[in-house]
C-alpha atoms as a PDB file:
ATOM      1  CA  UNK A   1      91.303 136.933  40.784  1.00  0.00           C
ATOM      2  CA  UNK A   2      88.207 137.830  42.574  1.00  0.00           C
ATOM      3  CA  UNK A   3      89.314 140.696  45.801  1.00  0.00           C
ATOM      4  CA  UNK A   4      88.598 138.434  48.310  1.00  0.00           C
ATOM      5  CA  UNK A   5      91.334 136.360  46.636  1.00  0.00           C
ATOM      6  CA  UNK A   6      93.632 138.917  46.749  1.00  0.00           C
ATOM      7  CA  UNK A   7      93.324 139.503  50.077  1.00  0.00           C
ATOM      8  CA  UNK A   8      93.769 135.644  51.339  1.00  0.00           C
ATOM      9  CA  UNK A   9      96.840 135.983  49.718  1.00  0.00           C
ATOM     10  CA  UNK A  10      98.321 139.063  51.272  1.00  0.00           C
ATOM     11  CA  UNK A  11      97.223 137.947  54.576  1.00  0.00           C
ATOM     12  CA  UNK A  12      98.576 134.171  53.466  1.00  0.00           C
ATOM     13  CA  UNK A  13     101.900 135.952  53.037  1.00  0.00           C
ATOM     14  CA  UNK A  14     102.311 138.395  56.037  1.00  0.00           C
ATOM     15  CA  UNK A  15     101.453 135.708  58.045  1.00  0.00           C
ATOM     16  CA  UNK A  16     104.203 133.543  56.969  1.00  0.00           C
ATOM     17  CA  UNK A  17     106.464 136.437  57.562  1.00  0.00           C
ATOM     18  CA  UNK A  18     105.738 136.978  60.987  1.00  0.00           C
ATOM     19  CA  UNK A  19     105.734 133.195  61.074  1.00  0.00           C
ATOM     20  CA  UNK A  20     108.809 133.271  60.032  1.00  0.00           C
ATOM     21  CA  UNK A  21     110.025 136.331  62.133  1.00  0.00           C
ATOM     22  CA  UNK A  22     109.049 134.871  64.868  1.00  0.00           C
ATOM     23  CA  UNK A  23     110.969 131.382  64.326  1.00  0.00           C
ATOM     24  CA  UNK A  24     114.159 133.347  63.870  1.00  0.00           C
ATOM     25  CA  UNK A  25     114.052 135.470  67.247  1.00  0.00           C
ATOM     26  CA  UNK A  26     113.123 132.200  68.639  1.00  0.00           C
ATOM     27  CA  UNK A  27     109.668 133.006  69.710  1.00  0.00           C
ATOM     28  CA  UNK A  28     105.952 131.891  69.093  1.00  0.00           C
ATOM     29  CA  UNK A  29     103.866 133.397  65.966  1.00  0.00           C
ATOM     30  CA  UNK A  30     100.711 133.470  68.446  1.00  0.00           C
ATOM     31  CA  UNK A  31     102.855 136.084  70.102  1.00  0.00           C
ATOM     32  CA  UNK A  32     102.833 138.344  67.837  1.00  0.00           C
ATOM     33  CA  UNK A  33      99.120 139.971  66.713  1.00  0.00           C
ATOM     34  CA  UNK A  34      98.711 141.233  63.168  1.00  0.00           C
ATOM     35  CA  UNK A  35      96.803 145.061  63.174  1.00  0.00           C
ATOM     36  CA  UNK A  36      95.324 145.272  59.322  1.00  0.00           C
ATOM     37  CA  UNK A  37      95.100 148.714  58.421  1.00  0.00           C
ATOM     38  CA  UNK A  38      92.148 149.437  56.429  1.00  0.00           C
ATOM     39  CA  UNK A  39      92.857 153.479  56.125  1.00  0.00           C
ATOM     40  CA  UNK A  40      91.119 154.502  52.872  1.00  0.00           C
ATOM     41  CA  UNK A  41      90.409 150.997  51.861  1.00  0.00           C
ATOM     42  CA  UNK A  42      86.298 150.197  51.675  1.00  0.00           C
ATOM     43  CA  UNK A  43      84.003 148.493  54.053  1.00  0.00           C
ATOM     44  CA  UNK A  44      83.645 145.595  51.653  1.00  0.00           C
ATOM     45  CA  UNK A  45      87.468 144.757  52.212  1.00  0.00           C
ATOM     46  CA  UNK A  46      87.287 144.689  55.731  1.00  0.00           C
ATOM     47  CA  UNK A  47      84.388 142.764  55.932  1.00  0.00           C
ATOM     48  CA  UNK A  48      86.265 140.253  53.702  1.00  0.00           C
ATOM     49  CA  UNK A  49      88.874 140.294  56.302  1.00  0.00           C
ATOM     50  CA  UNK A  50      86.723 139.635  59.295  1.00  0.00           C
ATOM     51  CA  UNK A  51      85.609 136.489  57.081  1.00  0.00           C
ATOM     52  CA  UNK A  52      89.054 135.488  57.186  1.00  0.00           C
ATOM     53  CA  UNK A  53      89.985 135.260  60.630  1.00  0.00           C
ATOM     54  CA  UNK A  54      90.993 139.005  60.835  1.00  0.00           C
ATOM     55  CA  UNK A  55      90.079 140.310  64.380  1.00  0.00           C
ATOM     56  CA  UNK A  56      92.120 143.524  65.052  1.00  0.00           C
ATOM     57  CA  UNK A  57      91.706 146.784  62.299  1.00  0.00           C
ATOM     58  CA  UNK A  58      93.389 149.873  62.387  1.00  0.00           C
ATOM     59  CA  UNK A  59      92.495 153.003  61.533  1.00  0.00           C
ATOM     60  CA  UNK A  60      93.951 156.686  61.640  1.00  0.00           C
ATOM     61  CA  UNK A  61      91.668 158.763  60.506  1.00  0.00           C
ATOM     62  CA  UNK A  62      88.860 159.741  63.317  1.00  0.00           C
ATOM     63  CA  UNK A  63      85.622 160.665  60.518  1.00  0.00           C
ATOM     64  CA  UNK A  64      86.630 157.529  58.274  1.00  0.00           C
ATOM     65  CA  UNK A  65      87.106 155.415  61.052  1.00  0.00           C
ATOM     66  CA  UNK A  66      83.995 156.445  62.998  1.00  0.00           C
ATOM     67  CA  UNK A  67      82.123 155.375  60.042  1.00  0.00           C
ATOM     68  CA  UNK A  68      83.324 151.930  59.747  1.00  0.00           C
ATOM     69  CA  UNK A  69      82.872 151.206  63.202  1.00  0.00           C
ATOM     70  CA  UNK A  70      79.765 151.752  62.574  1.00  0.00           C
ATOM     71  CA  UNK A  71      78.706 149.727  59.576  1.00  0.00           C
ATOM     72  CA  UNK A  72      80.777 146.993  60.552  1.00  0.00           C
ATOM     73  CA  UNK A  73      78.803 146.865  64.604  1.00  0.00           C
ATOM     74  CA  UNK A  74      77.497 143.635  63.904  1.00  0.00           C
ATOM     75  CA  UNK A  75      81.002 142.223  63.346  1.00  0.00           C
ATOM     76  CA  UNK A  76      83.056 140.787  66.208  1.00  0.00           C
ATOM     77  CA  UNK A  77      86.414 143.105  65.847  1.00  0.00           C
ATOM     78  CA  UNK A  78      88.494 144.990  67.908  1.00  0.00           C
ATOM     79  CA  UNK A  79      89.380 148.877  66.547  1.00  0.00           C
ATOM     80  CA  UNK A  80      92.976 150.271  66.561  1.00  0.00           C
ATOM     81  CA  UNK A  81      92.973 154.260  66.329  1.00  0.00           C
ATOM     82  CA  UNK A  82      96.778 154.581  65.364  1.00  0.00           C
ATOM     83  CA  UNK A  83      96.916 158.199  63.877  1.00  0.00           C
ATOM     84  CA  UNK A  84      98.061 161.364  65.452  1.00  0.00           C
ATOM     85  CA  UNK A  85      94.602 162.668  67.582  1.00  0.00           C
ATOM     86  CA  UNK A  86      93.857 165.822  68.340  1.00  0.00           C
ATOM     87  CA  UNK A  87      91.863 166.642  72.095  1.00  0.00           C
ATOM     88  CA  UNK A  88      88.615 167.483  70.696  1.00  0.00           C
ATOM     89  CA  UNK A  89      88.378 164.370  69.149  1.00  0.00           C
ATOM     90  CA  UNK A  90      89.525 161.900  71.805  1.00  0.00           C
ATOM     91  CA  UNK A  91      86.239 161.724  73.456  1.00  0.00           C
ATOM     92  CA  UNK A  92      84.523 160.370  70.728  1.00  0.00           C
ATOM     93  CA  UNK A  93      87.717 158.225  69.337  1.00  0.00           C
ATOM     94  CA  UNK A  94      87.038 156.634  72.578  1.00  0.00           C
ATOM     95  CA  UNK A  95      83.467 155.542  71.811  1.00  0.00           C
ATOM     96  CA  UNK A  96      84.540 153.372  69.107  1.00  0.00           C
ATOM     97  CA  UNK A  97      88.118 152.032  69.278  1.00  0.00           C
ATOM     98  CA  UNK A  98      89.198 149.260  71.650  1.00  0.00           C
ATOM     99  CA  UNK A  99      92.808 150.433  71.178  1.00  0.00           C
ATOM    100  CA  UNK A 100      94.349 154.186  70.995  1.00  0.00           C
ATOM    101  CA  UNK A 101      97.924 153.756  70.041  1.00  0.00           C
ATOM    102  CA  UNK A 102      98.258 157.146  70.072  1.00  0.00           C
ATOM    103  CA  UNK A 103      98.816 158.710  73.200  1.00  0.00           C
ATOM    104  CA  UNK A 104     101.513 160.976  73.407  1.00  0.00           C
ATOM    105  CA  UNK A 105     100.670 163.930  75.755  1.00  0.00           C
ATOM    106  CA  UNK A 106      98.820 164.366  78.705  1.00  0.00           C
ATOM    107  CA  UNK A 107      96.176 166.619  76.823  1.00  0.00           C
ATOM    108  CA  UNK A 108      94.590 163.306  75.354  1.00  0.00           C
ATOM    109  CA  UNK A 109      93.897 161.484  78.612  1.00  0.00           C
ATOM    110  CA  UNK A 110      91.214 163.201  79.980  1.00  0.00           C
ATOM    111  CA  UNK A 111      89.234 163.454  76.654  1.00  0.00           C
ATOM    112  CA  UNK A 112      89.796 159.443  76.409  1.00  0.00           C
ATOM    113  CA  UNK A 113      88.683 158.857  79.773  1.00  0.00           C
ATOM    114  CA  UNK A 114      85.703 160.805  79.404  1.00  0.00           C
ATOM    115  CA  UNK A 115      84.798 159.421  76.083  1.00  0.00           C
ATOM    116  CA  UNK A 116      85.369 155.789  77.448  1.00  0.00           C
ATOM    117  CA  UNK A 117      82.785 156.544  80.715  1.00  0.00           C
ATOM    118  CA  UNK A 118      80.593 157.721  78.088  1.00  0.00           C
ATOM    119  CA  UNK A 119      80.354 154.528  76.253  1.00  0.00           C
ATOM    120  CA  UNK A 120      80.961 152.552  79.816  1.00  0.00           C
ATOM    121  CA  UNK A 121      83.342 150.299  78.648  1.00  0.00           C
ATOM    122  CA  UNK A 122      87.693 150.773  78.960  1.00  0.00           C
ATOM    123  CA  UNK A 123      90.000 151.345  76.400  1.00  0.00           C
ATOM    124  CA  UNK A 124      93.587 150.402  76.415  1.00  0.00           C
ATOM    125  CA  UNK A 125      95.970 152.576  76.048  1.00  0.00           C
ATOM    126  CA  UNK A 126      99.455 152.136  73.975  1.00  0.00           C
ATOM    127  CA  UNK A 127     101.993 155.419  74.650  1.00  0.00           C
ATOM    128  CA  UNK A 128     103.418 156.455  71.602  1.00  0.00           C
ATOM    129  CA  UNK A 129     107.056 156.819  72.591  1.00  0.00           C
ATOM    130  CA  UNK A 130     109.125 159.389  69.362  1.00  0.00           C
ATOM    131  CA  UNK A 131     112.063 157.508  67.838  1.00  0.00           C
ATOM    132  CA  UNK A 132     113.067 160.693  65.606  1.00  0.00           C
ATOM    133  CA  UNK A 133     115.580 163.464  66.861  1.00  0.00           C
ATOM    134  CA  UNK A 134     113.959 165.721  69.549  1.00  0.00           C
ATOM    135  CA  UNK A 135     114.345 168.782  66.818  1.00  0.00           C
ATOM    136  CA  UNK A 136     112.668 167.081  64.151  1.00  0.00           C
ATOM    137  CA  UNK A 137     109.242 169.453  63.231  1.00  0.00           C
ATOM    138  CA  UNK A 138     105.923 167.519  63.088  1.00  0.00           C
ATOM    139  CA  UNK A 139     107.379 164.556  64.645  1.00  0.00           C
ATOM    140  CA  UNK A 140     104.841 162.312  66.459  1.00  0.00           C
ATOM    141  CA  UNK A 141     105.230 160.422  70.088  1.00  0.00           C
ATOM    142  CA  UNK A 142     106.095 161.293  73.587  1.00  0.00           C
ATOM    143  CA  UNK A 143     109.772 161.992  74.531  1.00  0.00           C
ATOM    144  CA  UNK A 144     110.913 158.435  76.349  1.00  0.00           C
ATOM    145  CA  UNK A 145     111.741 160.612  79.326  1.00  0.00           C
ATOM    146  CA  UNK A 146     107.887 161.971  79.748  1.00  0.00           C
ATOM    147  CA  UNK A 147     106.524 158.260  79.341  1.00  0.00           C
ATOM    148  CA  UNK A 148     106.896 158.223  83.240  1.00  0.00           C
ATOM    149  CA  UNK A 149     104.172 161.200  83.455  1.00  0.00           C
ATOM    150  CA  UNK A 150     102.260 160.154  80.819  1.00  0.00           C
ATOM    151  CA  UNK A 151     101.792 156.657  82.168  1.00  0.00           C
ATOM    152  CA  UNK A 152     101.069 158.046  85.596  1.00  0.00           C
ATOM    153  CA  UNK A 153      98.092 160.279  84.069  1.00  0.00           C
ATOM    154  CA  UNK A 154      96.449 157.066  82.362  1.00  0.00           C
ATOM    155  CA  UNK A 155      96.695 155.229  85.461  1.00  0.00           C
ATOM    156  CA  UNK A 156      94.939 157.973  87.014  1.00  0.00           C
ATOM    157  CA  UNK A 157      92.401 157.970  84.658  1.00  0.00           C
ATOM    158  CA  UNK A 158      89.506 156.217  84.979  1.00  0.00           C
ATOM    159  CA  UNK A 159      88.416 153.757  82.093  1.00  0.00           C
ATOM    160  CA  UNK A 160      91.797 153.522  80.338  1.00  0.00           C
ATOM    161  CA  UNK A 161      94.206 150.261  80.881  1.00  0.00           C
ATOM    162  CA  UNK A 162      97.867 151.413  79.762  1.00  0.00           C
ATOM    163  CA  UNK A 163      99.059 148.375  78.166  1.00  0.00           C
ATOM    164  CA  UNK A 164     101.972 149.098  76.631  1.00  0.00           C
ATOM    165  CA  UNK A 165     104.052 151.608  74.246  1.00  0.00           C
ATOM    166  CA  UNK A 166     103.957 152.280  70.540  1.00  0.00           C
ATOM    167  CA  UNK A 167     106.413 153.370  67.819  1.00  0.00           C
ATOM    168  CA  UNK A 168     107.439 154.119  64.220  1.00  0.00           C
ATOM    169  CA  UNK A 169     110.588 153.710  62.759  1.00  0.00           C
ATOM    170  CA  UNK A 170     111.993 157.061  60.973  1.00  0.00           C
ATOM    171  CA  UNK A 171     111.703 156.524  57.560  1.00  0.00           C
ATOM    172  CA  UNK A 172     115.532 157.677  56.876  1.00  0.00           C
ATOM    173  CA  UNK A 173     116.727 155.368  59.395  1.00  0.00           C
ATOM    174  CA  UNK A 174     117.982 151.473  59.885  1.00  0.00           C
ATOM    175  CA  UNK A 175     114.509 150.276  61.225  1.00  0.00           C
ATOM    176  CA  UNK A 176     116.698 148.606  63.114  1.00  0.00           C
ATOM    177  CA  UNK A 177     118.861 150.708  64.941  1.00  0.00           C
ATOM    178  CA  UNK A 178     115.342 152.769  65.506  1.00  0.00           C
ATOM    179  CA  UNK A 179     113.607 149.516  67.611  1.00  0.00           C
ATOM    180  CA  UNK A 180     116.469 148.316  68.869  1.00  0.00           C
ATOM    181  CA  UNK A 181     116.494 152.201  70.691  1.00  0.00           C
ATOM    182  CA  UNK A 182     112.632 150.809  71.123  1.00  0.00           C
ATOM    183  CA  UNK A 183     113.364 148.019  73.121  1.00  0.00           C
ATOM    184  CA  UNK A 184     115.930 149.694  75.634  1.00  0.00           C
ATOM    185  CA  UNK A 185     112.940 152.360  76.200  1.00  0.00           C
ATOM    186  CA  UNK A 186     110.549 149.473  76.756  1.00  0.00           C
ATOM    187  CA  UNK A 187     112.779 147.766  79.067  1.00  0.00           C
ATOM    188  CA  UNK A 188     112.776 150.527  81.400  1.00  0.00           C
ATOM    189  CA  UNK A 189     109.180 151.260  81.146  1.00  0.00           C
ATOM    190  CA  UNK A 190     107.972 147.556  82.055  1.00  0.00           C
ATOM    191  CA  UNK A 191     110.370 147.856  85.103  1.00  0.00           C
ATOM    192  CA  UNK A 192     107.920 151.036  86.956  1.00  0.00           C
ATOM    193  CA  UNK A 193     104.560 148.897  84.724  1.00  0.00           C
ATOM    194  CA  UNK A 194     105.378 145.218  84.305  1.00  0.00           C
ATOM    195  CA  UNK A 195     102.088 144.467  83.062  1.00  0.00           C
ATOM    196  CA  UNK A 196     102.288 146.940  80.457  1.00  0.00           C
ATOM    197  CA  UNK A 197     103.521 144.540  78.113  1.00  0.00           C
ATOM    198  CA  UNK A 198     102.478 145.441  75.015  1.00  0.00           C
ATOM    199  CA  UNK A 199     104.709 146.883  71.960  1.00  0.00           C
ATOM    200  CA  UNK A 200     103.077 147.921  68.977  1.00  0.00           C
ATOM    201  CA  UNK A 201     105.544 147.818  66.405  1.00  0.00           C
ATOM    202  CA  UNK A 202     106.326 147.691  62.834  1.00  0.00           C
ATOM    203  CA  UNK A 203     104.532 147.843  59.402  1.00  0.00           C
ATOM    204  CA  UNK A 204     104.585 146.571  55.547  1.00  0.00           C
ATOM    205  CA  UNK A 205     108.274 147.296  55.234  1.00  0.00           C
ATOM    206  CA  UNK A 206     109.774 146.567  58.395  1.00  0.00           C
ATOM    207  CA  UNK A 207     107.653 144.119  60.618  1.00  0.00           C
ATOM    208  CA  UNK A 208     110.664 141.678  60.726  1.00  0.00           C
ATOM    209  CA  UNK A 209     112.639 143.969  62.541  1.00  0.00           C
ATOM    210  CA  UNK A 210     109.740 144.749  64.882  1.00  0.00           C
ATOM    211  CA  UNK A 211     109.400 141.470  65.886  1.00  0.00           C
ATOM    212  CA  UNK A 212     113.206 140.702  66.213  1.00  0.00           C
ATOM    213  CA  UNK A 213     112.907 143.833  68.798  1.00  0.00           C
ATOM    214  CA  UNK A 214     110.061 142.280  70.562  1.00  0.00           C
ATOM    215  CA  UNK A 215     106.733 143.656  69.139  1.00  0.00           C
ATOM    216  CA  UNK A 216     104.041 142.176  70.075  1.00  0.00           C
ATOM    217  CA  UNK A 217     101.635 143.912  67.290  1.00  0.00           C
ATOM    218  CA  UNK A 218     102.177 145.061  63.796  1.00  0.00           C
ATOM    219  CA  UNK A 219     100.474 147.437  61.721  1.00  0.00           C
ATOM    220  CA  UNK A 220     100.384 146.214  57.764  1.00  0.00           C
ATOM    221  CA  UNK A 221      98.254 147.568  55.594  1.00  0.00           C
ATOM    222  CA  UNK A 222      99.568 147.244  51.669  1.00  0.00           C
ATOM    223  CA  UNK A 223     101.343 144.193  52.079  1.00  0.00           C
ATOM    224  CA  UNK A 224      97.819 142.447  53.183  1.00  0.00           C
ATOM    225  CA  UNK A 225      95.462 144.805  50.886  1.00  0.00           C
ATOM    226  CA  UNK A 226      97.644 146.235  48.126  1.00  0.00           C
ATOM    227  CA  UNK A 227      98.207 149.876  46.774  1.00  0.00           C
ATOM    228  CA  UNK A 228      95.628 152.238  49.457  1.00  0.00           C
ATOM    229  CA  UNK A 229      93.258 153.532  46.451  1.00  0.00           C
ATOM    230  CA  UNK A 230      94.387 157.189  45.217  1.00  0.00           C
ATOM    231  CA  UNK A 231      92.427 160.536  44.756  1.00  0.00           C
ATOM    232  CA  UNK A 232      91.754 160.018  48.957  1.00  0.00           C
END
């Protein structure tokens, strides 16, 4: 099996998933947008997935992902930064991506905005709203009750649409219970932003519950490209 085979058939199959995720919470596939995370996979694979219909990558690492962006220019694809960003780096995240689902303090917006004036053309903005217990070390996301301040500074901001919130399930925890506490956060939110409708969602293991919670993006990367290649 050649690799573009293999990854018609990944895609094939987390397609029919959300298909079929969909169909059971009684809602459209086209609502739900599939993010294929190419972290440490080669620019050969997602060029093979732009050939498929792909349109939307994700990436988390700022060097790796800057250099992708930029061998793959001549495609027509939108670029998800979906890892934990430092400031320094925002600016130039923001020259590349068309999505940072990352934003979790108020440190990052100014960075972003100036990166996006730079490049003179807006980026949209996903908050990245914690799910783990406040005390957890080296947990990533804004507490739900700063999301009100957080949103306020990306409104601010020039150059940045806020268009929504992002999350990931804790990985000793019902994925669940963890986005169903997602979906009570983002009912709130969209009451101060209703046109921040966006809720990025969900990955290999647990895009069905995602979807069931109302995501309207998912982020799979092995279950459309395989194993990520080791020694990285």
């Amino acid at each position: 099996m050649s690799r573009r085979d293999e990854i018609e058939a990944g895609l094939y199959t987390v397609r029919q998933r959300i298909a079929s995720a969909c169909a059971d919470a009684g809602r459209a596939p086209e609502d739900v947008r599939l993010v294929v995370v190419t972290k440490f996979f080669p620019v050969s694979d997602v060029r093979i997935l732009a050939d498929l219909g792909v349109t939307d990558v994700g990436e988390n690492r700022h060097q790796e992902a800057e250099a992708k962006a930029a061998e793959c220019a001549d495609l027509d694809l939108q670029w998800h930064f979906i890892g934990g960003l430092q400031s320094n780096k925002a600016a130039a995240v923001a020259s590349y991506s068309a999505v940072d689902e990352s934003v979790d303090r108020r440190k990052l917006v100014g960075p972003l905005s100036r990166g996006a004036h730079q490049r003179s053309h807006p980026v949209d903005v996903l908050l990245q709203v914690a799910l783990d217990p406040p005390d957890r070390v080296g947990r990533s996301g804004a507490d739900p009750a700063d999301l009100a301040e957080l949103a306020a500074a990306v409104d601010e901001a020039g150059m940045l649409t806020l268009r929504g919130l992002m999350a990931v399930a804790p990985l000793d925890e019902d994925p669940a219970a963890a986005f169903g506490r997602l979906a009570d956060v983002r009912t709130s939110f969209l009451t101060d932003h209703p046109s921040a409708t966006w809720l990025s969602a969900g990955m290999s293991a647990d895009l069905e519950h995602a979807i069931r919670a109302g995501a309207t993006h998912v982020r799979v990367g092995s279950a459309v490209l395989g194993s990520r290649p080791k020694n990285q």
